[in-house]
C-alpha atoms as a PDB file:
ATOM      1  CA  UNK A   1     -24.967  23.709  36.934  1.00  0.00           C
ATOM      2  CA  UNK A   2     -28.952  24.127  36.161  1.00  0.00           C
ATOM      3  CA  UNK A   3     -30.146  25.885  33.712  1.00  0.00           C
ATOM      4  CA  UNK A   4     -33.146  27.378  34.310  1.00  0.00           C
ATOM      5  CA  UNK A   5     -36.126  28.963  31.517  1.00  0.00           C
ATOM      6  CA  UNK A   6     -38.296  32.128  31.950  1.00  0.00           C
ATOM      7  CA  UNK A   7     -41.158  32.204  29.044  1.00  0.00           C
ATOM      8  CA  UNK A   8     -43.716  34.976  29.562  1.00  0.00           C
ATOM      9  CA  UNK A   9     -45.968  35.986  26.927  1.00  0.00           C
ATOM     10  CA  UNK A  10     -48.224  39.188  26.278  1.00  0.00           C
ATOM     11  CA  UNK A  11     -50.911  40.799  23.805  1.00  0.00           C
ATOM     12  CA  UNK A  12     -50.469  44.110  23.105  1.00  0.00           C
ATOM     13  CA  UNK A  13     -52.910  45.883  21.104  1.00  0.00           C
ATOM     14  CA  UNK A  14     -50.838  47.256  19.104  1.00  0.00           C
ATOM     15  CA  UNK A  15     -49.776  46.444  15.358  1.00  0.00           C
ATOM     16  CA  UNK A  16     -46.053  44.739  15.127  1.00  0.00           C
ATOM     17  CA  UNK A  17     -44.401  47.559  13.780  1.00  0.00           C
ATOM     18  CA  UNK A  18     -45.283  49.706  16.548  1.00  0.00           C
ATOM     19  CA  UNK A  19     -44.654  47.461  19.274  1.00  0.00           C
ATOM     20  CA  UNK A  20     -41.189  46.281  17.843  1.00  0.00           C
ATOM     21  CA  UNK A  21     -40.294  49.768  17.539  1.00  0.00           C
ATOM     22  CA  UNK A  22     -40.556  50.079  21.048  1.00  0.00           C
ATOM     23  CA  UNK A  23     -38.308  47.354  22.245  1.00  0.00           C
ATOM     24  CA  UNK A  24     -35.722  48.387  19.564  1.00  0.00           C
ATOM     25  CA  UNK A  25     -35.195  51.464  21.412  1.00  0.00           C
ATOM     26  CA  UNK A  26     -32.588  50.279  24.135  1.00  0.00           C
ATOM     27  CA  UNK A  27     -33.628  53.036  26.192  1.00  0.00           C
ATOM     28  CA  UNK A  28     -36.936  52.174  26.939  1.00  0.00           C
ATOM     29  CA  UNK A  29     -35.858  49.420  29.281  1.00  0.00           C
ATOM     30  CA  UNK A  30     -34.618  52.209  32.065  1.00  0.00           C
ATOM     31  CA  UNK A  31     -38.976  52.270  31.880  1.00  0.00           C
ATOM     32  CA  UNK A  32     -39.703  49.136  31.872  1.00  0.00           C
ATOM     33  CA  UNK A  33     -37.503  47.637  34.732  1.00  0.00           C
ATOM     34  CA  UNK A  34     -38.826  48.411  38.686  1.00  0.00           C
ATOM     35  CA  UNK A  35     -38.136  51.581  39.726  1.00  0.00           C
ATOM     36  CA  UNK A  36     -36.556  49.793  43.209  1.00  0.00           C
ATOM     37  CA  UNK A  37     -33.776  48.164  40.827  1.00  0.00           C
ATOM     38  CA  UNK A  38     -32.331  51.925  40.460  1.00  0.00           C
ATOM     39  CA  UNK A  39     -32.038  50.424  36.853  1.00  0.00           C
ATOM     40  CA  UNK A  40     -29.443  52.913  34.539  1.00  0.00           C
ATOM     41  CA  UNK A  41     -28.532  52.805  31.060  1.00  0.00           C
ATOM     42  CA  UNK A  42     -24.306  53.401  30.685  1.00  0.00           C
ATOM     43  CA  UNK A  43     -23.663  53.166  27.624  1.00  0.00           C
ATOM     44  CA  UNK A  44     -23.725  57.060  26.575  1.00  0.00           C
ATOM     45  CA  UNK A  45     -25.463  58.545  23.485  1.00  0.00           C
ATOM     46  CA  UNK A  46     -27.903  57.088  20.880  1.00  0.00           C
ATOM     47  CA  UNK A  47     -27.708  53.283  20.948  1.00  0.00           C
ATOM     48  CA  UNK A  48     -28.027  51.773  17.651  1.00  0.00           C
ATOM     49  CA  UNK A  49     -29.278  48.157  17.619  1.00  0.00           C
ATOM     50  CA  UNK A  50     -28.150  45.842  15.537  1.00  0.00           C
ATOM     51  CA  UNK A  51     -25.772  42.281  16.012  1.00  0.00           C
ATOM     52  CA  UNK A  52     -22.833  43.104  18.251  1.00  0.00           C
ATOM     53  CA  UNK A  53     -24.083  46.094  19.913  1.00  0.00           C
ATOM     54  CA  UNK A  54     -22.840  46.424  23.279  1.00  0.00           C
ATOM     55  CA  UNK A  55     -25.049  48.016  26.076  1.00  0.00           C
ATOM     56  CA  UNK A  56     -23.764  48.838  29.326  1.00  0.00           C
ATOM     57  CA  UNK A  57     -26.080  49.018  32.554  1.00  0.00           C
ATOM     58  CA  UNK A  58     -25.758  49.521  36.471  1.00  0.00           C
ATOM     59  CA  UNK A  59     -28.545  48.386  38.557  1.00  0.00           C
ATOM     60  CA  UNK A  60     -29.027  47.646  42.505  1.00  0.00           C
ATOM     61  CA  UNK A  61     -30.197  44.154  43.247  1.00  0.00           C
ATOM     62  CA  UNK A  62     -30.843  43.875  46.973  1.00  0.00           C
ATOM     63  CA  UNK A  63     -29.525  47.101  47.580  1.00  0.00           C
ATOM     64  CA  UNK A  64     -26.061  45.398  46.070  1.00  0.00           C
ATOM     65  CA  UNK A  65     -24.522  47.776  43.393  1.00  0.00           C
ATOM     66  CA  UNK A  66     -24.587  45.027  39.837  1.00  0.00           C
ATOM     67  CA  UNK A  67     -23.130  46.339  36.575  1.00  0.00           C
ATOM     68  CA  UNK A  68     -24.152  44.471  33.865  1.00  0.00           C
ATOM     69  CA  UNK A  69     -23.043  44.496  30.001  1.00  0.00           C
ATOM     70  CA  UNK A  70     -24.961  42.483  27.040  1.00  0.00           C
ATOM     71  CA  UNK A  71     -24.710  42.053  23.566  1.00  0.00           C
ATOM     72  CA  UNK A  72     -27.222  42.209  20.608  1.00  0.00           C
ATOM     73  CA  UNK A  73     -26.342  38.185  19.130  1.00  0.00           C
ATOM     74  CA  UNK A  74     -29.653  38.301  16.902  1.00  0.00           C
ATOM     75  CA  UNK A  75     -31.259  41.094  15.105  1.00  0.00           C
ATOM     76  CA  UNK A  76     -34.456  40.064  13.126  1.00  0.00           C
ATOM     77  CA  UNK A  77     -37.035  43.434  13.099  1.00  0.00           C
ATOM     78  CA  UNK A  78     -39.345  43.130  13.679  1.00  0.00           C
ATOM     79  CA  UNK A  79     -39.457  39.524  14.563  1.00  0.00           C
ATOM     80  CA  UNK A  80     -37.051  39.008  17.189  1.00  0.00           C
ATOM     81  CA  UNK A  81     -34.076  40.211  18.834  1.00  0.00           C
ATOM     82  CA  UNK A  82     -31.738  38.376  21.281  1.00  0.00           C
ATOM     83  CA  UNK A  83     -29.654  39.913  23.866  1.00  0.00           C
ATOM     84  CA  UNK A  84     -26.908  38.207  25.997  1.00  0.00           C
ATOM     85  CA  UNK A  85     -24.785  38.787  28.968  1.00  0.00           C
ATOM     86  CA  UNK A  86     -21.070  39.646  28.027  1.00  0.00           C
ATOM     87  CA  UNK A  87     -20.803  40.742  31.803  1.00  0.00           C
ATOM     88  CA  UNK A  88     -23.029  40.632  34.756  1.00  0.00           C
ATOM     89  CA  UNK A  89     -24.246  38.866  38.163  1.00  0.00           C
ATOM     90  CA  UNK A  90     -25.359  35.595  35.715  1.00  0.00           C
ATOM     91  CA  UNK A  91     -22.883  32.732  34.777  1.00  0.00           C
ATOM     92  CA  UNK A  92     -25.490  32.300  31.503  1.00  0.00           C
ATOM     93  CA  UNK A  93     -28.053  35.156  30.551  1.00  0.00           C
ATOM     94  CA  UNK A  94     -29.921  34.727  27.109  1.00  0.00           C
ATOM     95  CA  UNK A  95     -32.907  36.456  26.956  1.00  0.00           C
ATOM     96  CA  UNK A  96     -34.829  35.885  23.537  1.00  0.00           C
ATOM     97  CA  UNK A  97     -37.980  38.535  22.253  1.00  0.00           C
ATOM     98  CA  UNK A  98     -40.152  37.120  19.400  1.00  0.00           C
ATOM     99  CA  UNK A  99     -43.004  39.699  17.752  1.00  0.00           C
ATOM    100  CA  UNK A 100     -45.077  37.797  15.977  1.00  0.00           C
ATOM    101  CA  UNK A 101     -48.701  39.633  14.191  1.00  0.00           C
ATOM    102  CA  UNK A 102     -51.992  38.447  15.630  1.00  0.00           C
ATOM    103  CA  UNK A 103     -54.315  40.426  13.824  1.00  0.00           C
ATOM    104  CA  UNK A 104     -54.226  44.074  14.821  1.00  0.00           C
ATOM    105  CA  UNK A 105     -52.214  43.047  17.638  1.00  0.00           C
ATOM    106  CA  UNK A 106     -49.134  41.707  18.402  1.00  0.00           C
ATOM    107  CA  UNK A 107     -47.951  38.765  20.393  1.00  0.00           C
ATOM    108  CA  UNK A 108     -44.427  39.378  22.592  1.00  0.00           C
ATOM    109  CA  UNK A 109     -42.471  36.479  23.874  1.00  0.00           C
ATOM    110  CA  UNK A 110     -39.653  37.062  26.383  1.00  0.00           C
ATOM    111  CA  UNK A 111     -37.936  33.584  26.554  1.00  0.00           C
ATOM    112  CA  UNK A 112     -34.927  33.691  29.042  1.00  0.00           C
ATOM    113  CA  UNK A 113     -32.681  31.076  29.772  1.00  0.00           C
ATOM    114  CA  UNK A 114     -29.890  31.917  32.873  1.00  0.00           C
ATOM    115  CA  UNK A 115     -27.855  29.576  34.946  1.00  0.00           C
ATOM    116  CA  UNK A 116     -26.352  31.223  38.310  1.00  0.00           C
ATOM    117  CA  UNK A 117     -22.953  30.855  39.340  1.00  0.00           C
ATOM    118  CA  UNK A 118     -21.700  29.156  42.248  1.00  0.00           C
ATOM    119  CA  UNK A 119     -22.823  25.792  41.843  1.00  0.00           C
ATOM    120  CA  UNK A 120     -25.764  24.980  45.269  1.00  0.00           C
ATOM    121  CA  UNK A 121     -25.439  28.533  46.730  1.00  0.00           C
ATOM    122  CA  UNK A 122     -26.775  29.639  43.317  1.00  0.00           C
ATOM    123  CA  UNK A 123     -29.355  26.766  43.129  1.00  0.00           C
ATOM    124  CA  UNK A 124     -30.061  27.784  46.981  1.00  0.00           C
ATOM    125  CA  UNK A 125     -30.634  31.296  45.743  1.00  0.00           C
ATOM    126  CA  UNK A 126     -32.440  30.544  43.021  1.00  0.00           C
ATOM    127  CA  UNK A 127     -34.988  28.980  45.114  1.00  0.00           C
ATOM    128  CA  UNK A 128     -34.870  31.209  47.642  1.00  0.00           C
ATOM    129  CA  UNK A 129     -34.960  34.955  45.897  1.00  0.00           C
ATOM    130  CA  UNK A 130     -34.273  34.859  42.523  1.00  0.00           C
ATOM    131  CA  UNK A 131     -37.205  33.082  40.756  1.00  0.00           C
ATOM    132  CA  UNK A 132     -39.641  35.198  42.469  1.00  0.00           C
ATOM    133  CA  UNK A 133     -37.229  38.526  41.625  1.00  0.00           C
ATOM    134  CA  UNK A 134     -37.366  37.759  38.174  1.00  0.00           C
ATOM    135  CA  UNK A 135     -41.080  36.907  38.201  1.00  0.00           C
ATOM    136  CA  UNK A 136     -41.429  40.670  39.974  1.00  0.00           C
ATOM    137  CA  UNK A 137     -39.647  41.985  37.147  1.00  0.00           C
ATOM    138  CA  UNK A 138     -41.381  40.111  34.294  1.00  0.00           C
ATOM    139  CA  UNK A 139     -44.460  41.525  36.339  1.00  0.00           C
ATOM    140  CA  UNK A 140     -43.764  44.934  36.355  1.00  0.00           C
ATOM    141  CA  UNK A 141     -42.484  44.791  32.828  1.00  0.00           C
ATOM    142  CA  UNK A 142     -46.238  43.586  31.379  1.00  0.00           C
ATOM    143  CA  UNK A 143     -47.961  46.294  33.217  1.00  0.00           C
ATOM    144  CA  UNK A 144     -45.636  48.285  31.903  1.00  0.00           C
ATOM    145  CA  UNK A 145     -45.986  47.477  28.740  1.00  0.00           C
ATOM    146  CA  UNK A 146     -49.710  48.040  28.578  1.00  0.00           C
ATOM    147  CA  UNK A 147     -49.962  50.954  30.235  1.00  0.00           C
ATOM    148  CA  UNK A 148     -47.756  52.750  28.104  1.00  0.00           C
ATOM    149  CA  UNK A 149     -48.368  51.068  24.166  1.00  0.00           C
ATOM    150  CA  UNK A 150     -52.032  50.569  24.881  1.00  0.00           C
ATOM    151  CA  UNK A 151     -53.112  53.884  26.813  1.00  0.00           C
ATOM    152  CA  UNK A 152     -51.218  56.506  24.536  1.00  0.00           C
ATOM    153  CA  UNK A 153     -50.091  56.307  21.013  1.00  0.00           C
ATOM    154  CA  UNK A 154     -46.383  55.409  20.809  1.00  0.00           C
ATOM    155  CA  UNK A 155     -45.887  56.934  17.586  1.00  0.00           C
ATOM    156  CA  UNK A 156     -44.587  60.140  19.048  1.00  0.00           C
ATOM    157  CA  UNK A 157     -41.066  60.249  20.868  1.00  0.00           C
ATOM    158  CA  UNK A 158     -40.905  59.473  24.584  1.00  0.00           C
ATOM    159  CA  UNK A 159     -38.384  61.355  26.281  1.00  0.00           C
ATOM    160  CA  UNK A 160     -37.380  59.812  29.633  1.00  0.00           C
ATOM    161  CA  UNK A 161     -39.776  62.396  31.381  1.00  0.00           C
ATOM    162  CA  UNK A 162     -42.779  61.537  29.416  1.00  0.00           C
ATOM    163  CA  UNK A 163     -42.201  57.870  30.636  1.00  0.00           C
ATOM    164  CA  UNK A 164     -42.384  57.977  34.031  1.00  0.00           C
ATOM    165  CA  UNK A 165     -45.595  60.672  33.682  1.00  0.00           C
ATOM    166  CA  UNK A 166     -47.281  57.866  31.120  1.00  0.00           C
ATOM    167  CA  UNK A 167     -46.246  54.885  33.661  1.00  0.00           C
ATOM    168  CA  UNK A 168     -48.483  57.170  36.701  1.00  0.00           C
ATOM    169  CA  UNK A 169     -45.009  58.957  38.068  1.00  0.00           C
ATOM    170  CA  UNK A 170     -45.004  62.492  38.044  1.00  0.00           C
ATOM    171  CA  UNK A 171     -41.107  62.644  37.422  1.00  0.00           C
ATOM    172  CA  UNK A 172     -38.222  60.399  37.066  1.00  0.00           C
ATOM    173  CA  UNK A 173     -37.218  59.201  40.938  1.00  0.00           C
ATOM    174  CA  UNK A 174     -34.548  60.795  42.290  1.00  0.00           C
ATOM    175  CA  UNK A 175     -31.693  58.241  43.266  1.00  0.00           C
ATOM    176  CA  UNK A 176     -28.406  59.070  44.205  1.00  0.00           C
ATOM    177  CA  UNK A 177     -26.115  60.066  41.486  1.00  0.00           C
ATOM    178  CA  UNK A 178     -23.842  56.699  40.894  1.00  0.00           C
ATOM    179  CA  UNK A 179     -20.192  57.317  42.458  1.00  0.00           C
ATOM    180  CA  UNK A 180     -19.517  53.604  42.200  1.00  0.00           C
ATOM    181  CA  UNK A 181     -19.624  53.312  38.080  1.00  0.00           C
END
């Protein structure tokens, strides 16, 4: 079974504090996945991160409904933070964020290592779909990322609204309600 390794890296103007604030708040990753994922956060209520917490998710890939459930293995603020998959469409998720200070700015490292199941259908998928989906994604997420910690101060409380209006939506898109959950 291969294992393959993402490693994206980004600037953010924005001291480490701030910026590791940001990703500790599990809810901000509804924002910063594509909206055409119909990405959803489960796991009810105020999500306190720290080793062994459990977030649930339910996400379309391909149109295909994918629930997905990962749990906090590392917990470092604000240095680094790993999450992996308890549950989920991977046979190996492990997706590693570093912080590290770089003057006023900080320097993010997503490092994700994932094997697919399925032996060569996976490796045929891989090659065929989901490398480039997951380069999308990783896309999306660093334009994300700027637009929202570099354009506005993130010292104030983002409700889900004020998101999507500070990522260019006007409101959050409507998808149908879930009746498959």
């Amino acid at each position: 079974m291969s294992t393959y390794r993402l490693i994206r890296e980004q600037i953010i103007s924005r001291p480490l504090d701030e910026v590791f604030a940001f990703f500790a708040d599990a809810r901000n990753l509804e924002t910063l996945t594509p909206p055409w994922l119909q990405f959803e956060i489960l796991t009810p209520g105020e999500i306190e991160m720290r080793v062994g917490s459990i977030i649930q998710y339910a996400l379309r890939v391909h149109g295909l409904p994918v629930h997905w459930t990962t749990a906090i293995t590392v917990w470092n603020p604000p240095h680094e933070f790993v999450d992996v998959q308890l549950r989920g469409p991977y046979a190996l998720w492990h997706h590693g964020h570093t912080f590290e200070s770089v003057g006023n700015s900080t320097r993010m490292t997503d490092e994700v290592n994932y094997r697919l199941p399925l032996g060569w259908i996976g490796r045929a998928m891989h090659s065929l779909m989901v490398r480039r989906d997951l380069k999308t994604i990783f896309d999306y997420r660093e334009q994300t990322v700027k637009q929202l910690l570099e354009a506005a101060p993130i010292a104030i409380a983002f409700d889900s609204e004020t998101r999507f209006e500070i990522a260019g939506m006007q409101q959050r898109p409507a998808y149908p309600k879930r009746t498959d959950v």
